[in-house]
C-alpha atoms as a PDB file:
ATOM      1  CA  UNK A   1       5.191 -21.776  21.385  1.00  0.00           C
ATOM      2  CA  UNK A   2       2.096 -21.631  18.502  1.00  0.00           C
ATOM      3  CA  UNK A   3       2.465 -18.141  16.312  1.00  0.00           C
ATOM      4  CA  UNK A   4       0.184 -15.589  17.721  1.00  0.00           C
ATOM      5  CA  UNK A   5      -2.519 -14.837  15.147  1.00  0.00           C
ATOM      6  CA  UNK A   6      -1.094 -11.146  13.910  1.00  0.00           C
ATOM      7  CA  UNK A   7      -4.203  -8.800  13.446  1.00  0.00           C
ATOM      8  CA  UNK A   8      -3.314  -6.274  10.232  1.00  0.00           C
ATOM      9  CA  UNK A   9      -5.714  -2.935   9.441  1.00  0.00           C
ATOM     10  CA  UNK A  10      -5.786  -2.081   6.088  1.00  0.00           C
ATOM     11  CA  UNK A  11      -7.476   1.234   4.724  1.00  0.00           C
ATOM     12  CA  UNK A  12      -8.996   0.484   1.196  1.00  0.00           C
ATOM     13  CA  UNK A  13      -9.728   2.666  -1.116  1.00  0.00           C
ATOM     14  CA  UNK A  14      -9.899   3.680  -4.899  1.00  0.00           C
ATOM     15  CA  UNK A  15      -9.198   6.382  -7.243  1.00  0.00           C
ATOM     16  CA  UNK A  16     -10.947   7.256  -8.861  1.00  0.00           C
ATOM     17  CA  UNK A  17     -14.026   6.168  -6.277  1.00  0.00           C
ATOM     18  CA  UNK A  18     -15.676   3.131  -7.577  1.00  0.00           C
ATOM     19  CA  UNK A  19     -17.318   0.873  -5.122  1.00  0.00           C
ATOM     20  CA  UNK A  20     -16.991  -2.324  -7.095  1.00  0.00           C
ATOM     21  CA  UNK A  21     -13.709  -2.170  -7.266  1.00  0.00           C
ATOM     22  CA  UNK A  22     -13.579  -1.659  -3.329  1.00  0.00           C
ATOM     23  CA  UNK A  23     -15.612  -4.362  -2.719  1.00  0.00           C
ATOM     24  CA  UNK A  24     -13.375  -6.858  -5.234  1.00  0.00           C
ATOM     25  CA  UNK A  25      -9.889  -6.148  -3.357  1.00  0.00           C
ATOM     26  CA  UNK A  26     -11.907  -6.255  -0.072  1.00  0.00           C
ATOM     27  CA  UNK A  27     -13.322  -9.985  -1.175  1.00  0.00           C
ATOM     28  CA  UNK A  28      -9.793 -10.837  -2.250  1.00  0.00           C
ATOM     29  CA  UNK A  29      -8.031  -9.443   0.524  1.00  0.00           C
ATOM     30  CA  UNK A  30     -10.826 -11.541   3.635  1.00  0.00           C
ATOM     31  CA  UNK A  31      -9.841 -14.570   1.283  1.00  0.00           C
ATOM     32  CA  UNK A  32      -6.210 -14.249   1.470  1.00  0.00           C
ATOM     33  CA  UNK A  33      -5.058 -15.696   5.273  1.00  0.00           C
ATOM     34  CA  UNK A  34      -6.705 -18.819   4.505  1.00  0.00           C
ATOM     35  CA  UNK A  35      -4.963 -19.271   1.601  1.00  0.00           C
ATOM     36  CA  UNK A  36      -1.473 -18.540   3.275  1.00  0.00           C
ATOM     37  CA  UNK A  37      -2.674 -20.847   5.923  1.00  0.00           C
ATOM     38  CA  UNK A  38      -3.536 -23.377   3.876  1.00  0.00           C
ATOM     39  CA  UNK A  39       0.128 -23.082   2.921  1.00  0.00           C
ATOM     40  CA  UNK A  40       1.643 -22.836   6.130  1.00  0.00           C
ATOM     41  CA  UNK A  41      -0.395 -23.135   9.540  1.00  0.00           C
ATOM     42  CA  UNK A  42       1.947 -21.041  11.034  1.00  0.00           C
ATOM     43  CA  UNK A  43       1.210 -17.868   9.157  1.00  0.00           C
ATOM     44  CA  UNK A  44      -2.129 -16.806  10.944  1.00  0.00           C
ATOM     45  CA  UNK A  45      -3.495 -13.010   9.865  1.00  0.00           C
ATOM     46  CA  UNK A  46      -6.432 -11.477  10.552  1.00  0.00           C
ATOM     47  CA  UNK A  47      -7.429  -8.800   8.012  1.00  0.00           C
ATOM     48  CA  UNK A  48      -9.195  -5.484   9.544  1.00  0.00           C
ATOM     49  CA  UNK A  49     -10.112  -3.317   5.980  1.00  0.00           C
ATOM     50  CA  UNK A  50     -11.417  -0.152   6.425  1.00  0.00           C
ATOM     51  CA  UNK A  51     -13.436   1.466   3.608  1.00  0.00           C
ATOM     52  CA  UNK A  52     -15.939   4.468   3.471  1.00  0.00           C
ATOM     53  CA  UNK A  53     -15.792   5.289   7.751  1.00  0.00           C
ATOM     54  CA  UNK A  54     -15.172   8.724   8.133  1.00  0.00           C
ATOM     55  CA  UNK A  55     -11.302   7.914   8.741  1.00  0.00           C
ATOM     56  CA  UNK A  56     -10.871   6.285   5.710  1.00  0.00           C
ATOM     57  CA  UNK A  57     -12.680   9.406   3.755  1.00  0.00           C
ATOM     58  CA  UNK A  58     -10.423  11.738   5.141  1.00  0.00           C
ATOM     59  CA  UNK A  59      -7.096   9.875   4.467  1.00  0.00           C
ATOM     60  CA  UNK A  60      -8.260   8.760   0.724  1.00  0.00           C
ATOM     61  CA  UNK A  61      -8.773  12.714   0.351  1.00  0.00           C
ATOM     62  CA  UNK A  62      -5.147  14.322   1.162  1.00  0.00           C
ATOM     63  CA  UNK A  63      -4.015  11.296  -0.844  1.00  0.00           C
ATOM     64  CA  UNK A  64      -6.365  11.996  -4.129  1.00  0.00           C
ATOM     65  CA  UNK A  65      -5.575  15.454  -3.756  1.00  0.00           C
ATOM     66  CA  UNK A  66      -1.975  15.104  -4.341  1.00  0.00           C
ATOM     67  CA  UNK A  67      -2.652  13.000  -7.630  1.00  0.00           C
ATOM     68  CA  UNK A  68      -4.942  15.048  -8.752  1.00  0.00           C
ATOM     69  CA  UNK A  69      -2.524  18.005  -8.638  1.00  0.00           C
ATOM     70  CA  UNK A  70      -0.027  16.008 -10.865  1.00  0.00           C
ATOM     71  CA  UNK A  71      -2.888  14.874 -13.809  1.00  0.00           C
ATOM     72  CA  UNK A  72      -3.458  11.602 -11.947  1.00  0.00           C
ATOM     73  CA  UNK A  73       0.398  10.757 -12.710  1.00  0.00           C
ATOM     74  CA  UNK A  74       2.306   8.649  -9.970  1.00  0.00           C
ATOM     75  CA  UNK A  75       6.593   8.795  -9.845  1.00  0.00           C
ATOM     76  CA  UNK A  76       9.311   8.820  -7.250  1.00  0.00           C
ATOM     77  CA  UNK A  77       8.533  12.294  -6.653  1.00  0.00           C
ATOM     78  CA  UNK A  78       4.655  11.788  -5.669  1.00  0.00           C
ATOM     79  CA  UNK A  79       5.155   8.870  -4.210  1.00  0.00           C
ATOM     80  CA  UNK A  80       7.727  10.204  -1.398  1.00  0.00           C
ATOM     81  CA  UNK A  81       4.737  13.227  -1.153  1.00  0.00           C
ATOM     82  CA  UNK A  82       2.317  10.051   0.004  1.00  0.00           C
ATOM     83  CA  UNK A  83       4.444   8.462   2.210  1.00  0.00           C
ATOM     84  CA  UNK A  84       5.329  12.160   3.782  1.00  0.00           C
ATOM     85  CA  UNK A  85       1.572  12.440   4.150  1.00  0.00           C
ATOM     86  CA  UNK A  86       1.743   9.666   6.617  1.00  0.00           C
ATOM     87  CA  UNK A  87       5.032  10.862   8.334  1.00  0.00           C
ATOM     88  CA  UNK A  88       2.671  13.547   9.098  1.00  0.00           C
ATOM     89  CA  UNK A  89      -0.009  12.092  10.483  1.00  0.00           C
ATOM     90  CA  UNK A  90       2.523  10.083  12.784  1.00  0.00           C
ATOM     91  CA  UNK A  91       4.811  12.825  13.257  1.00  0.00           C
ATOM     92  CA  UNK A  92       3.020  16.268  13.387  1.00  0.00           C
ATOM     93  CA  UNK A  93       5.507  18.151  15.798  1.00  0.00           C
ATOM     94  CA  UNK A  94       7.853  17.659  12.681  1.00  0.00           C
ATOM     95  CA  UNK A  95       5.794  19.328  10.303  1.00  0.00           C
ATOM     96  CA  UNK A  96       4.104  22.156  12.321  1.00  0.00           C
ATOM     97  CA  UNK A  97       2.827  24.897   9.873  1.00  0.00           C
ATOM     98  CA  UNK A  98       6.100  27.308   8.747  1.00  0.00           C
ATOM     99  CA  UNK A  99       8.145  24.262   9.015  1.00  0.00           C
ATOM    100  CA  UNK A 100       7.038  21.893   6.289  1.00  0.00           C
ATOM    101  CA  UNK A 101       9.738  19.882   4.920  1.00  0.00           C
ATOM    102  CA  UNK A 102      12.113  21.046   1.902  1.00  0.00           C
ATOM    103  CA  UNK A 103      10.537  19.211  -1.153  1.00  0.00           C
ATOM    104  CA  UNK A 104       7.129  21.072   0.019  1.00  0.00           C
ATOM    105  CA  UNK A 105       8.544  24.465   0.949  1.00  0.00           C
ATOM    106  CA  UNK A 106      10.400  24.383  -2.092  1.00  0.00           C
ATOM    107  CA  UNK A 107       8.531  23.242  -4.500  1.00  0.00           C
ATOM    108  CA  UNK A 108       6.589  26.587  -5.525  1.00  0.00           C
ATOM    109  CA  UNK A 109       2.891  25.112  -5.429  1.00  0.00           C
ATOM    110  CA  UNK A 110       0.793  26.633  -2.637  1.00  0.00           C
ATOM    111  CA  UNK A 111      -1.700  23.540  -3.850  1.00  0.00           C
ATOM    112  CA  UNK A 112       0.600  21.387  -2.313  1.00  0.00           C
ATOM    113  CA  UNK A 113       1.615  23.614   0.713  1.00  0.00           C
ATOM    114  CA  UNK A 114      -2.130  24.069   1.169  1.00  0.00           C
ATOM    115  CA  UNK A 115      -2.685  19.828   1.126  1.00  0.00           C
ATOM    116  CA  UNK A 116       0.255  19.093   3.720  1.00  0.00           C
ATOM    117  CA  UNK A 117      -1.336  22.335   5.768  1.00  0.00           C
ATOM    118  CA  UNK A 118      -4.970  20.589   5.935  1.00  0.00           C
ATOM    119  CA  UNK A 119      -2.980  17.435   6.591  1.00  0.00           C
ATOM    120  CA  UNK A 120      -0.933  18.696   9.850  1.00  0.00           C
ATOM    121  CA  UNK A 121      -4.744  20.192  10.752  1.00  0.00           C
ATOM    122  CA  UNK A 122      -6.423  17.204  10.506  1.00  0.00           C
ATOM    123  CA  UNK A 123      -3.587  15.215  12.755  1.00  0.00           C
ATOM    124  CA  UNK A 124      -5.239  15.173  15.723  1.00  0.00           C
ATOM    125  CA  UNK A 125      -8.249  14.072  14.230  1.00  0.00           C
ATOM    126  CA  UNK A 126      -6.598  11.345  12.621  1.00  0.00           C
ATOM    127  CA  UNK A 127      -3.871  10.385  15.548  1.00  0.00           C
ATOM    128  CA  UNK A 128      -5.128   7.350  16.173  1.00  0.00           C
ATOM    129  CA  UNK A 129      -4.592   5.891  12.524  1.00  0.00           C
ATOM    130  CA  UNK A 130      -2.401   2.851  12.648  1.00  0.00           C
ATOM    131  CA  UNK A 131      -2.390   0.902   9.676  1.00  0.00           C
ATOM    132  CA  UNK A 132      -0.961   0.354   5.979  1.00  0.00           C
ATOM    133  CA  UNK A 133      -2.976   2.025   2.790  1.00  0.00           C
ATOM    134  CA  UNK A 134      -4.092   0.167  -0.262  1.00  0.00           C
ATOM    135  CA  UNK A 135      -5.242   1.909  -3.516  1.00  0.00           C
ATOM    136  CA  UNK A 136      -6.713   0.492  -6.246  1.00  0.00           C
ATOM    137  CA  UNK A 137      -6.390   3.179  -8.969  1.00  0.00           C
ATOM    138  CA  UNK A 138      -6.944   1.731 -12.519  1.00  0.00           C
ATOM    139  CA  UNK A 139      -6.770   5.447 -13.589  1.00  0.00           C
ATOM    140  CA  UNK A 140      -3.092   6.277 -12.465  1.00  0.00           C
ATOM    141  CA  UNK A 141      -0.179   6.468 -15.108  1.00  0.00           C
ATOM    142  CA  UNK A 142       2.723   4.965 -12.602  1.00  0.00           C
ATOM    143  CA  UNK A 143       5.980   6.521 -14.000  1.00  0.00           C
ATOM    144  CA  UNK A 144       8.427   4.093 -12.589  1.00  0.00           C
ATOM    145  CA  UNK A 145      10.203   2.912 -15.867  1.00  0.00           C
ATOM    146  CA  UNK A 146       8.973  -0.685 -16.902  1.00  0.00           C
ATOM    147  CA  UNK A 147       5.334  -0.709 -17.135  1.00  0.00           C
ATOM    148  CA  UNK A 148       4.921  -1.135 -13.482  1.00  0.00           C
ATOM    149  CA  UNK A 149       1.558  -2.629 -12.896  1.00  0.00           C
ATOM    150  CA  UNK A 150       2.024  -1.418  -9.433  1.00  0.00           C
ATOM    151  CA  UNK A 151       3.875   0.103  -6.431  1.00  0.00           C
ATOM    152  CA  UNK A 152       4.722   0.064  -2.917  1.00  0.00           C
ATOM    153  CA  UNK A 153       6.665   2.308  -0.492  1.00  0.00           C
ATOM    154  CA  UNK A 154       6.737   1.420   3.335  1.00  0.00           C
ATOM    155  CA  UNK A 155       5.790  -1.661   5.494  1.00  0.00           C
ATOM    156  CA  UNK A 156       3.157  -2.088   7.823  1.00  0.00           C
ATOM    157  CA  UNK A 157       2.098  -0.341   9.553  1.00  0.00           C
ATOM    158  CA  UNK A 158       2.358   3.155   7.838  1.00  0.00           C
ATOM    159  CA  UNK A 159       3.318   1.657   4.180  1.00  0.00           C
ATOM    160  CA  UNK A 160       1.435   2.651   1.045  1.00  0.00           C
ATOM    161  CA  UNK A 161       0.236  -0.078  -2.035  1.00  0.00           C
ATOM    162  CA  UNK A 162      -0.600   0.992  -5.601  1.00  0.00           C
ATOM    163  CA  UNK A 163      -2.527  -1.649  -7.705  1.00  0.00           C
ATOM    164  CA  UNK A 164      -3.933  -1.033 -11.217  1.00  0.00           C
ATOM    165  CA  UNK A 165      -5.432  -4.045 -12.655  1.00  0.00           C
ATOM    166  CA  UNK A 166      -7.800  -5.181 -10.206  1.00  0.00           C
ATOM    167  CA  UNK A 167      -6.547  -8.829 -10.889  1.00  0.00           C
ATOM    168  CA  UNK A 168      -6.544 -11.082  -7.808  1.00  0.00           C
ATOM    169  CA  UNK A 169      -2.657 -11.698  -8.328  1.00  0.00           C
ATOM    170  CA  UNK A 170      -1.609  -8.226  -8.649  1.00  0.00           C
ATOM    171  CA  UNK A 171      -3.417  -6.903  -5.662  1.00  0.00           C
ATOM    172  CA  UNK A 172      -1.772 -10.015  -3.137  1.00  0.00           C
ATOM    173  CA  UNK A 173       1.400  -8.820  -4.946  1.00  0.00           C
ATOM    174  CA  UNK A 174       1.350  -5.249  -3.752  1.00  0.00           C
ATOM    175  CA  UNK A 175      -0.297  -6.283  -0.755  1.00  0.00           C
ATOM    176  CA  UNK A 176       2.092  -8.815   0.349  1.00  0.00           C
ATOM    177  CA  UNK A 177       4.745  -6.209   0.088  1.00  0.00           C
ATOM    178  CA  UNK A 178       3.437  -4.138   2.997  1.00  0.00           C
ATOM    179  CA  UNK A 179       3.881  -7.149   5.145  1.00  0.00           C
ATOM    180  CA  UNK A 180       7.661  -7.717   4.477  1.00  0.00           C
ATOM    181  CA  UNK A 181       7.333  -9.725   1.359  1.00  0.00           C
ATOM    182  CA  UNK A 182      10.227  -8.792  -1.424  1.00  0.00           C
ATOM    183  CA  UNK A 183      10.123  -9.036  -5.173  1.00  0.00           C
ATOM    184  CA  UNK A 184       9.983 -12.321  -7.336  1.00  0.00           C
ATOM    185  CA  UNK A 185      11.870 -11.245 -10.363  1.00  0.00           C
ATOM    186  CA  UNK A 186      15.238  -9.382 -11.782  1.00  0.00           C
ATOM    187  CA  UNK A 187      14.460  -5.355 -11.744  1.00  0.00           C
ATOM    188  CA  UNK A 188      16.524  -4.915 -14.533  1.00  0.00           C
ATOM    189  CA  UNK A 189      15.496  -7.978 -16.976  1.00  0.00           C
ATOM    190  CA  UNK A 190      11.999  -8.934 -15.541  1.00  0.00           C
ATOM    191  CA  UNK A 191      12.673 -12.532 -15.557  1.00  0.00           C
ATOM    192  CA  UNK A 192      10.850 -14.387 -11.997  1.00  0.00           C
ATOM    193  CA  UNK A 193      13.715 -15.415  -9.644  1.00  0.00           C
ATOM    194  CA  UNK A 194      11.608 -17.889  -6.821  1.00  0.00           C
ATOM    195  CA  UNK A 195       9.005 -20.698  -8.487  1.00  0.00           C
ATOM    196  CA  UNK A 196       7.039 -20.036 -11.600  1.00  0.00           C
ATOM    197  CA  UNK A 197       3.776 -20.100  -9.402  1.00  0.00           C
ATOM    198  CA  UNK A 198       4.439 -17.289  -7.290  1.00  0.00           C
ATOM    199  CA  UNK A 199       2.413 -14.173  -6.853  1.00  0.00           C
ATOM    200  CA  UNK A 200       5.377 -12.267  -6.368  1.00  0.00           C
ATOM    201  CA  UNK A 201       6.753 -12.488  -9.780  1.00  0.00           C
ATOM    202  CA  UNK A 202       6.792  -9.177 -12.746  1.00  0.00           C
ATOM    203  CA  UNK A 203       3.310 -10.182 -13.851  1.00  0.00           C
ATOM    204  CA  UNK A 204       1.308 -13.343 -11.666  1.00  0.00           C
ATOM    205  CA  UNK A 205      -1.877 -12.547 -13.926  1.00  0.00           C
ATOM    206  CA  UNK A 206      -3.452 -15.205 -16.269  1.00  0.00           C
ATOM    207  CA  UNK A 207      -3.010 -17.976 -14.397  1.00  0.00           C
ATOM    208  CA  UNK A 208       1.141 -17.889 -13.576  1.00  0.00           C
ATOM    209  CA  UNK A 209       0.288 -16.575  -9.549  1.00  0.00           C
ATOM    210  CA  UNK A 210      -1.188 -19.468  -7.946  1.00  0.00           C
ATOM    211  CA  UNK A 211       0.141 -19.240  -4.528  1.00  0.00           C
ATOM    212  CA  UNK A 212       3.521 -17.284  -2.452  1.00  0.00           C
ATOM    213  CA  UNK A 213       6.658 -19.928  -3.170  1.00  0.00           C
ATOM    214  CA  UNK A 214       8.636 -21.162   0.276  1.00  0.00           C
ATOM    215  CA  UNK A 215      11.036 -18.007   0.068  1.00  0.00           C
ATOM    216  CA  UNK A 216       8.608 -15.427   0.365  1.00  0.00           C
ATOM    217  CA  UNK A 217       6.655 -17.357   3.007  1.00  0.00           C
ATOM    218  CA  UNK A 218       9.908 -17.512   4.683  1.00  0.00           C
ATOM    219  CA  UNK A 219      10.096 -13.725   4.558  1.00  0.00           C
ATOM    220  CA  UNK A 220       6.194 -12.931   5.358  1.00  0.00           C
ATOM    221  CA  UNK A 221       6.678 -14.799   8.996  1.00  0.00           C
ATOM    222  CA  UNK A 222       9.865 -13.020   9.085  1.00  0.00           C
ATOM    223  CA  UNK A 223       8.189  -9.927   8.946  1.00  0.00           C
ATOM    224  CA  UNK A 224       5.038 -10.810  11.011  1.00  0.00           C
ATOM    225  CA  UNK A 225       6.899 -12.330  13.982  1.00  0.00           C
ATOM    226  CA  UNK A 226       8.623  -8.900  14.623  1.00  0.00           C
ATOM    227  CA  UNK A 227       5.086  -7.123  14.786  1.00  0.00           C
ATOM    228  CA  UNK A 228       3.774  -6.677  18.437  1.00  0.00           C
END
């Protein structure tokens, strides 16, 4: 039986807001299933990217608030806040006001209290949110320890992307992660362990990503043949 085509929402947005750069990952994002495609007929997406609806804006808000509080600086630590931003959103019996999880209640800052608050308020407004979060944040100091150019937590669909170069590669790199798709190279030494030509190596930019290599194809219908 032919591959169902596998229909993936995607909210977009940037920090700080700049509309060019939304509409750049947007362009490169509607151009990406034809270029899997043209790689393999049996990966079929279809890209749904949400930008600027009044979903979006409310999302992009609890997100940029949390960076904001730590001077626009992204680590383990505010990345697990993200991610628990979701959980929320999904979850909101589990975070009901008074019973906010540990790092929160512990961490001193009624900012932060007050941002998970306006999140578990804002739930029900928000409960039918399904889908995976891209940023493009060319401002953001990611303090991961080797000059990350980017970062993901999560899969589709409640995963979270980082990108902060803008460059084509880069942003099918931390895209491609939310939909299953591993790392290219060695964490520790850097050096690209699938083909030379592969977006998902350390850096794809300049001309080295050209395409994803027969592994990570491999792992992206993996992935999409478990969604419903």
């Amino acid at each position: 039986m032919a591959n169902a085509t596998k229909s993936i929402k995607i909210f977009l947005y940037s920090y700080p807001v700049d509309l060019e750069s939304i509409k750049k990952v947007d362009k490169y994002l509607k151009e990406l299933p034809g270029k899997l495609a043209a790689e393999d007929k049996n990966i079929k997406l279809q890209l749904e990217q949400r930008h600027g609806d009044s979903e979006c804006s409310k999302l992009s808000r609890l997100h940029t608030n949390i960076i904001d509080l730590f001077g626009r600086k992204v680590g383990e630590d505010e990345m697990n806040l993200l991610v628990d931003l979701h959980d929320i959103i999904k979850n909101p019996i589990k975070y009901q006001e008074g019973n906010i999880n540990n790092t929160i209640r512990n961490s001193g800052s009624h900012k932060l209290k007050a941002i998970f608050s306006q999140a578990f308020k804002e739930s029900n407004e928000l409960k039918s949110f399904v889908g995976a979060s891209f940023i493009e944040a060319k401002r953001i100091k990611l303090d991961f320890g080797n000059h990350l150019l980017g970062i993901n937590r999560g899969r589709y669909p409640f995963g979270i992307s980082i990108e902060t170069t803008s460059s084509v590669e880069l942003i099918y790199h931390e895209f491609l992660h939310l939909l299953g798709v591993g790392e290219g190279y060695d964490p520790e030494k850097l050096t690209t362990n699938c083909e030379n030509d592969c977006w998902m190596q350390y850096d794809p930019r300049n001309g080295n990503g050209k395409r994803l290599c027969q592994k990570h194809r491999s792992e992206l219908l993996g992935f999409l043949n478990k969604l419903k």
